[in-house]
Protein backbone atom coordinates (compact mmCIF):
# COMPACT_ATOMS: atom_id res chain seq x y z
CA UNK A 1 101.28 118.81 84.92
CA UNK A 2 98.45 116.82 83.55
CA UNK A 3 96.66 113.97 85.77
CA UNK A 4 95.18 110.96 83.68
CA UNK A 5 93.61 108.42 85.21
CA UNK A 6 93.83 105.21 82.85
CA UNK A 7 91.45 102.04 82.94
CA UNK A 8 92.85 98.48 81.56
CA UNK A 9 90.53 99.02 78.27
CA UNK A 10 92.60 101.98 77.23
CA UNK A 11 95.47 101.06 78.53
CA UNK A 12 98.40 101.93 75.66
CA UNK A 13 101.78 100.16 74.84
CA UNK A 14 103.80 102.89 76.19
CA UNK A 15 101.93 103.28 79.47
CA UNK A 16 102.37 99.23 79.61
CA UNK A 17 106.02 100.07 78.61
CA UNK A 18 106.29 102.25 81.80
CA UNK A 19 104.79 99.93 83.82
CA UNK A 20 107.11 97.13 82.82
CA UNK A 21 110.23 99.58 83.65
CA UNK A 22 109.25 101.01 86.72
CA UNK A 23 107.36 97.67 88.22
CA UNK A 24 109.65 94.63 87.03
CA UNK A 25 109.00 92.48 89.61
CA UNK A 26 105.32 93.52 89.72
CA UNK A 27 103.74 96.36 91.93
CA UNK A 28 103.85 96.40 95.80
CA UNK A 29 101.28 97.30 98.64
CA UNK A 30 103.19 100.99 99.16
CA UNK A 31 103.40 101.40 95.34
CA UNK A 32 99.12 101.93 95.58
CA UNK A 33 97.55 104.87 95.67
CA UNK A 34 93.81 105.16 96.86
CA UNK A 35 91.68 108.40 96.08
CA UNK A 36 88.00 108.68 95.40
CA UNK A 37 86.39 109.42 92.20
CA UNK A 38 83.61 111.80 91.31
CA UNK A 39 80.83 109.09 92.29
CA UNK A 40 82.51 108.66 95.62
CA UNK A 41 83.89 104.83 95.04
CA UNK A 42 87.43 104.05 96.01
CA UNK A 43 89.94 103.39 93.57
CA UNK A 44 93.31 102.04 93.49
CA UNK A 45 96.17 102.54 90.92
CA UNK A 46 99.66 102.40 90.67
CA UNK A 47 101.24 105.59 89.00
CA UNK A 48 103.31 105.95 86.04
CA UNK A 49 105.11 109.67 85.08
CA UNK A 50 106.08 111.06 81.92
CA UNK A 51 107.83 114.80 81.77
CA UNK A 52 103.77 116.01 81.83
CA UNK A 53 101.66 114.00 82.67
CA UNK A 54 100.95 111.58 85.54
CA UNK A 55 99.25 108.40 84.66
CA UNK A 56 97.22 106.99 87.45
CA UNK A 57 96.48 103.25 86.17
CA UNK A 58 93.47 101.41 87.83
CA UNK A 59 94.81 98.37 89.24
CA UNK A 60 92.67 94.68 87.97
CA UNK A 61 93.29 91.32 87.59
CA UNK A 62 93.51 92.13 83.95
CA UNK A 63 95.80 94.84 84.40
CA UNK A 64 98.44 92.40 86.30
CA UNK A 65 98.20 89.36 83.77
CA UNK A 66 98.69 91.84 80.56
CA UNK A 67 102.32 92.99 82.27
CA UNK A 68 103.26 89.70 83.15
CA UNK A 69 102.22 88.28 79.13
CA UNK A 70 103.95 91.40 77.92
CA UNK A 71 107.42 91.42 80.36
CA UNK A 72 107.53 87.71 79.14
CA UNK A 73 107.26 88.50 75.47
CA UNK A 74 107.02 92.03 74.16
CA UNK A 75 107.27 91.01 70.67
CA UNK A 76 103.47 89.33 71.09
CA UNK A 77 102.21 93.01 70.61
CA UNK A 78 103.61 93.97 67.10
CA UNK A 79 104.72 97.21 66.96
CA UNK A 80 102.92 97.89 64.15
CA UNK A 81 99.63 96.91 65.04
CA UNK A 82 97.56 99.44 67.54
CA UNK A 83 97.43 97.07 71.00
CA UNK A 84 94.73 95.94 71.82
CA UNK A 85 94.25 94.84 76.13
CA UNK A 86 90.86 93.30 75.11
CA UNK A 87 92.89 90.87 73.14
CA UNK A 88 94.64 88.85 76.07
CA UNK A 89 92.49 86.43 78.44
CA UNK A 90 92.01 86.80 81.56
């Protein structure tokens, strides 16, 4: 089983599409999960599976106000159109 770890700059629609599913009401303290990357900083994400691959998402402000635009209105992000995070404001 692949392990990705996935910053809000490349986050995808279907990882935001998992998200959305799994966290409706947004993400609790227990949902968290703290490691420590290769330079030895702590990080926090909330994770997200697929049938092979585990998404570990880095939890940000940014991160929390795209899944509340996009649970309020999927059809912002066209599905024909690659989205773009970078797009929405913080």
């Amino acid at each position: 089983m692949n392990r990705v770890i996935v910053e809000y700059a490349k986050l995808t629609k279907d990882i935001l599409d998992m998200l959305i599913d799994k966290y409706p009401d947004g993400y609790d303290y227990s949902d968290v999960i703290s490691f420590k990357n290769a330079k030895g900083e702590t990080v926090k994400a909330v994770e997200v599976k697929t049938e092979d691959t585990h998404y570990l998402v880095k939890i940000s402000d940014r991160l929390e106000n795209a899944m509340e635009e996009y649970a309020e209105d999927e059809e912002f992000f066209d599905d024909n159109d690659d989205f773009d995070v970078n797009d929405l404001e913080d």
